[in-house]
N, C-alpha and C. Protein backbone atom coordinates (compact mmCIF):
# COMPACT_ATOMS: atom_id res chain seq x y z
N UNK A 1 0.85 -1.18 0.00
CA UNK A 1 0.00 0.00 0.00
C UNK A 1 0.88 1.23 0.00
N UNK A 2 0.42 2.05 -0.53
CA UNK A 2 1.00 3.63 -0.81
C UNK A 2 -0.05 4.32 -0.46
N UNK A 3 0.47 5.84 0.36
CA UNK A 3 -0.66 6.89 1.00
C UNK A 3 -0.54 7.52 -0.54
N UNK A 4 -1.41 8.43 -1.14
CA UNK A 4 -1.41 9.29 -2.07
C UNK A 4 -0.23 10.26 -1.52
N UNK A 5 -0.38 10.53 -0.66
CA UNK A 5 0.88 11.89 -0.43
C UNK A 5 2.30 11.13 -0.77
N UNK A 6 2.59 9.85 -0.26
CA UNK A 6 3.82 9.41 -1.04
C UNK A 6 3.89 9.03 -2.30
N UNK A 7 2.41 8.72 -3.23
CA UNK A 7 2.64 8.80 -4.53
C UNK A 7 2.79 10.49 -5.00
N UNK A 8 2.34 11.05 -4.67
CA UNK A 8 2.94 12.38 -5.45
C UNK A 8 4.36 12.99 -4.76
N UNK A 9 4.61 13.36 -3.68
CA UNK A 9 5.90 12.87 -3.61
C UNK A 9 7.05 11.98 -4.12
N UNK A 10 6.94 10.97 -4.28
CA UNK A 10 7.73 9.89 -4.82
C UNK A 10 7.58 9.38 -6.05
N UNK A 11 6.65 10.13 -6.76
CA UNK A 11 6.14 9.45 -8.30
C UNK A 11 6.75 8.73 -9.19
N UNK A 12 8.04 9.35 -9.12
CA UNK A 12 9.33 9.13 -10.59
C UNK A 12 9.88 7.56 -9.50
N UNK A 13 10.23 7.82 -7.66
CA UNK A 13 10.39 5.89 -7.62
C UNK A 13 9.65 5.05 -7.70
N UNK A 14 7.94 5.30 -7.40
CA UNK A 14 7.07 4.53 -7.45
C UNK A 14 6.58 4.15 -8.96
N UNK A 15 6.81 4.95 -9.68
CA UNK A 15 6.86 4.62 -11.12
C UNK A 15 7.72 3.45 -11.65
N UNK A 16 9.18 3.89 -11.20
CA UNK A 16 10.00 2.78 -11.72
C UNK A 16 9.69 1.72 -11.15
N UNK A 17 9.56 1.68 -9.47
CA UNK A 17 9.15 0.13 -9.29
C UNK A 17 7.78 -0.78 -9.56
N UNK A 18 6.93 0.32 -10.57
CA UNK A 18 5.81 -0.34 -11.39
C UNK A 18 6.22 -0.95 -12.43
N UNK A 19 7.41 -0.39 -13.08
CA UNK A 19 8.01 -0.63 -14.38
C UNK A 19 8.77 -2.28 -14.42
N UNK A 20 9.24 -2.32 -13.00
CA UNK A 20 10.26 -3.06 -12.72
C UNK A 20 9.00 -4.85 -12.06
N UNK A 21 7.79 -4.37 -12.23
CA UNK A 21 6.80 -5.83 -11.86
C UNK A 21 6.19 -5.14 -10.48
N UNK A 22 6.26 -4.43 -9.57
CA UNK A 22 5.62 -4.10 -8.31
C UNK A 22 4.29 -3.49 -8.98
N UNK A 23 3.30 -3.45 -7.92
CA UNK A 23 1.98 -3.48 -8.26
C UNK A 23 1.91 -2.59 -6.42
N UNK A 24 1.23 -1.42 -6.67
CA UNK A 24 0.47 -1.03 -5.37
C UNK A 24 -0.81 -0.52 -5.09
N UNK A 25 -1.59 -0.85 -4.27
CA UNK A 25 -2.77 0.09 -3.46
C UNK A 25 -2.57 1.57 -2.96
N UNK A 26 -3.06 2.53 -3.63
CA UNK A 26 -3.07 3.83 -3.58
C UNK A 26 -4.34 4.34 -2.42
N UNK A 27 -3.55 4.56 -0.96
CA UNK A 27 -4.76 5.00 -0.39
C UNK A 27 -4.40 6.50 -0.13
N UNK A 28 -5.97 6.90 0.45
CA UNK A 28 -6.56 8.04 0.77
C UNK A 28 -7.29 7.97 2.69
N UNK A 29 -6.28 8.38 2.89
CA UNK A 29 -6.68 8.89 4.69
C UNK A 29 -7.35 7.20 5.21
N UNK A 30 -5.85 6.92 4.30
CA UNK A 30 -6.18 4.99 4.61
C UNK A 30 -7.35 4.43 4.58
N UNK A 31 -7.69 4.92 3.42
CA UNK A 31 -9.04 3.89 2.49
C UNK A 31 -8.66 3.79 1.22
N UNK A 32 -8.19 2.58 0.55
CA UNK A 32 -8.26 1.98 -1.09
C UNK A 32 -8.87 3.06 -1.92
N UNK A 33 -8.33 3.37 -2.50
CA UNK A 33 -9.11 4.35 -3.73
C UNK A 33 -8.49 3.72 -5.18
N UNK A 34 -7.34 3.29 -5.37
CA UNK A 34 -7.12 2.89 -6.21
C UNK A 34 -5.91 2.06 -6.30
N UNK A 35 -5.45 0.96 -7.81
CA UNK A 35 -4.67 0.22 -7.89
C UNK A 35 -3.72 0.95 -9.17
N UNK A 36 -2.38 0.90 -8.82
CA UNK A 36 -1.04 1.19 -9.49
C UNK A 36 -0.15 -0.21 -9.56
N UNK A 37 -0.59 -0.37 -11.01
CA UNK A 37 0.21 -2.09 -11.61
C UNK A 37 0.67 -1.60 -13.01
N UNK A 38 1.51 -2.81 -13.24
CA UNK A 38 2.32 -2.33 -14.52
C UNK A 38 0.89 -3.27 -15.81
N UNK A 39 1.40 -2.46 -16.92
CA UNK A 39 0.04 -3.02 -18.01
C UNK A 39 0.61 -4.19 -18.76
N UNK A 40 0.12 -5.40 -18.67
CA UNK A 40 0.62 -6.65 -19.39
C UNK A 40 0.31 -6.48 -20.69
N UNK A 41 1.63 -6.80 -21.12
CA UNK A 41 1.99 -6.41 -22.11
C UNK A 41 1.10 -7.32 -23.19
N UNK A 42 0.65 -7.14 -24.09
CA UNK A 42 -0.23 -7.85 -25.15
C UNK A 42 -1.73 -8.04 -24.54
N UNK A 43 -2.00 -7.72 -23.94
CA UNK A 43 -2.95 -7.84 -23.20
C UNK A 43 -4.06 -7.42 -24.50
N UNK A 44 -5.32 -7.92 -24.62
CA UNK A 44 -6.44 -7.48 -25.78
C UNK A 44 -6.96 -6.35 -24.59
N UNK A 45 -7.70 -5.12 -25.48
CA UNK A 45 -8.81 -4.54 -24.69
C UNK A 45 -10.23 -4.97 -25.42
N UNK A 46 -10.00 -5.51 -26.27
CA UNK A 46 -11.45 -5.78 -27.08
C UNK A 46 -11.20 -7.46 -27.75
N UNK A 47 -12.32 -7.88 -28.02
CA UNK A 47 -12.56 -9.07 -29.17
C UNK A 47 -13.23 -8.51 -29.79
N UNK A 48 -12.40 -9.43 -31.19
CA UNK A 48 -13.02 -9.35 -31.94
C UNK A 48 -14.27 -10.15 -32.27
N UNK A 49 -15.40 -9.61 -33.27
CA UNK A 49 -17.03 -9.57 -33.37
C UNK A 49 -16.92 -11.26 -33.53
N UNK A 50 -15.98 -11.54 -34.41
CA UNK A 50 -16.20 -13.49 -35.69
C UNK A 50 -15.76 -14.43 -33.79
N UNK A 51 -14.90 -14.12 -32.99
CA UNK A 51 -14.60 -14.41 -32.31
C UNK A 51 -15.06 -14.41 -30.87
N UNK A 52 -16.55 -13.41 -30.48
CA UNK A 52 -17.36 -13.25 -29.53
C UNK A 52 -18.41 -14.37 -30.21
N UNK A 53 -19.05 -14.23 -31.64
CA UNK A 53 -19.82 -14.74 -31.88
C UNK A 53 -19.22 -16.19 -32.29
N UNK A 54 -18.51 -16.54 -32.65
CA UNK A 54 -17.92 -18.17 -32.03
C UNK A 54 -17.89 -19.15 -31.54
N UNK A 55 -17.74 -18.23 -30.17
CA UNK A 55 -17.85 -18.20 -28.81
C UNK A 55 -19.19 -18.78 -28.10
N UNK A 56 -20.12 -17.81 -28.71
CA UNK A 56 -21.73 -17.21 -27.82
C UNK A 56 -22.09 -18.71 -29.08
N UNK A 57 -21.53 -19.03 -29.72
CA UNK A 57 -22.90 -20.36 -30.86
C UNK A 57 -22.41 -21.09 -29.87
N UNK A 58 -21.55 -21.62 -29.43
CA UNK A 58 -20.86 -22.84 -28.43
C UNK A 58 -21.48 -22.86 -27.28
N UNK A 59 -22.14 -21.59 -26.62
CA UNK A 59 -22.48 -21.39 -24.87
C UNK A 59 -23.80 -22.28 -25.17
N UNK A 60 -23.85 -22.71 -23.69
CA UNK A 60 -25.01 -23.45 -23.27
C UNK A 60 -26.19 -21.85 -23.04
N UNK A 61 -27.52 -22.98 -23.36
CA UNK A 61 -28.32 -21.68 -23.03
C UNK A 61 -28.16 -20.90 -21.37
N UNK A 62 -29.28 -20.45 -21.56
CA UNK A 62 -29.00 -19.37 -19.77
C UNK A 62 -30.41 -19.71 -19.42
N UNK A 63 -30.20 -20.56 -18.30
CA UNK A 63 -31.46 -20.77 -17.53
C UNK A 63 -31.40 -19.38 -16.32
N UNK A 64 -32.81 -18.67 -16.90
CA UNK A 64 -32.92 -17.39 -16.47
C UNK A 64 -33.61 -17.62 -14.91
N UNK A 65 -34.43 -18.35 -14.70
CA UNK A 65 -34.36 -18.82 -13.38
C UNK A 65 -33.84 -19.20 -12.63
N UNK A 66 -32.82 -19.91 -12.91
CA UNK A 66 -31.09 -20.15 -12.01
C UNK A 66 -30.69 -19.29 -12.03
N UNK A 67 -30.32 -18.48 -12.97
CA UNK A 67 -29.39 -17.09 -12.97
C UNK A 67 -29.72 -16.37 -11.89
N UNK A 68 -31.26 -16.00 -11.66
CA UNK A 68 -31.69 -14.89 -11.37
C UNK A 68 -31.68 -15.68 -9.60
N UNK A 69 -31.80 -16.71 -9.38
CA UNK A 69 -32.09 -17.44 -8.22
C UNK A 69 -30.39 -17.13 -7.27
N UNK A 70 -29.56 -17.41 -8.09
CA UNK A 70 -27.92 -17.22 -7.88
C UNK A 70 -27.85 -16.13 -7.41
N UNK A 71 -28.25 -14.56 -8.81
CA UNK A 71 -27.72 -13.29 -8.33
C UNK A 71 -28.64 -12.86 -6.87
N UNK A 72 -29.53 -13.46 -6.68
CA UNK A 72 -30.35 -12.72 -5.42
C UNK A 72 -29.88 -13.53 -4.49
N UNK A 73 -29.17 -14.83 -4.39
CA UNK A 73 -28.52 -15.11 -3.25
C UNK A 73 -27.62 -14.49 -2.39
N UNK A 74 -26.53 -14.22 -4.19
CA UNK A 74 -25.20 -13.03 -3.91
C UNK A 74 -25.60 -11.67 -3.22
N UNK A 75 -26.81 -10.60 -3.75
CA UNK A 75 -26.95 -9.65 -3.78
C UNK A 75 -28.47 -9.04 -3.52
N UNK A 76 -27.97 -8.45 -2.44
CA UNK A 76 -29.31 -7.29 -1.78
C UNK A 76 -30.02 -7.25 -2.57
N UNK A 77 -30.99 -8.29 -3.24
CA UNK A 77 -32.88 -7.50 -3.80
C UNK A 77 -33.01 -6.36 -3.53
N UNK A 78 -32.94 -5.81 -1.95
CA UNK A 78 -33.58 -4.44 -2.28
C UNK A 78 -32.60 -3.19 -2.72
N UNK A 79 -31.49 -3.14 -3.51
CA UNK A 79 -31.26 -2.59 -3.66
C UNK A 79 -31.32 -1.85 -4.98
């Protein structure tokens, strides 16, 4: 973990040791606000369309009553 005041302070070492594989938690009055990691390299930000749809002919259908039975286990209905 890193306070924000030592990332702006220290930017140019905390930089290099992102460069170098270190990965840190950027807090704020010691609460998580954010993550500082290095970007893997080749990494996709998108698929492509021939290759989603591929994909989605192969998936089993979606039993929407399981689904929906699952997410309200995980997660507050009333929210």
């Amino acid at each position: 973990m890193i306070a924000q005041r030592d990332l702006r302070n220290d930017s140019g070492k905390v930089l290099a040791a992102v460069v170098a594989g270190e990965s840190f938690l950027v807090t704020r009055n010691g609460t998580p606000v954010a993550e500082l990691r290095p970007v893997v390299a080749g990494r996709r930000t998108r698929v492509p369309r021939a290759e989603l749809l591929a994909a989605l002919a192969t998936a089993r259908p979606l039993d929407r009553r399981a689904w929906r039975s699952e997410l309200d286990a995980i997660v507050d209905p009333g929210l």
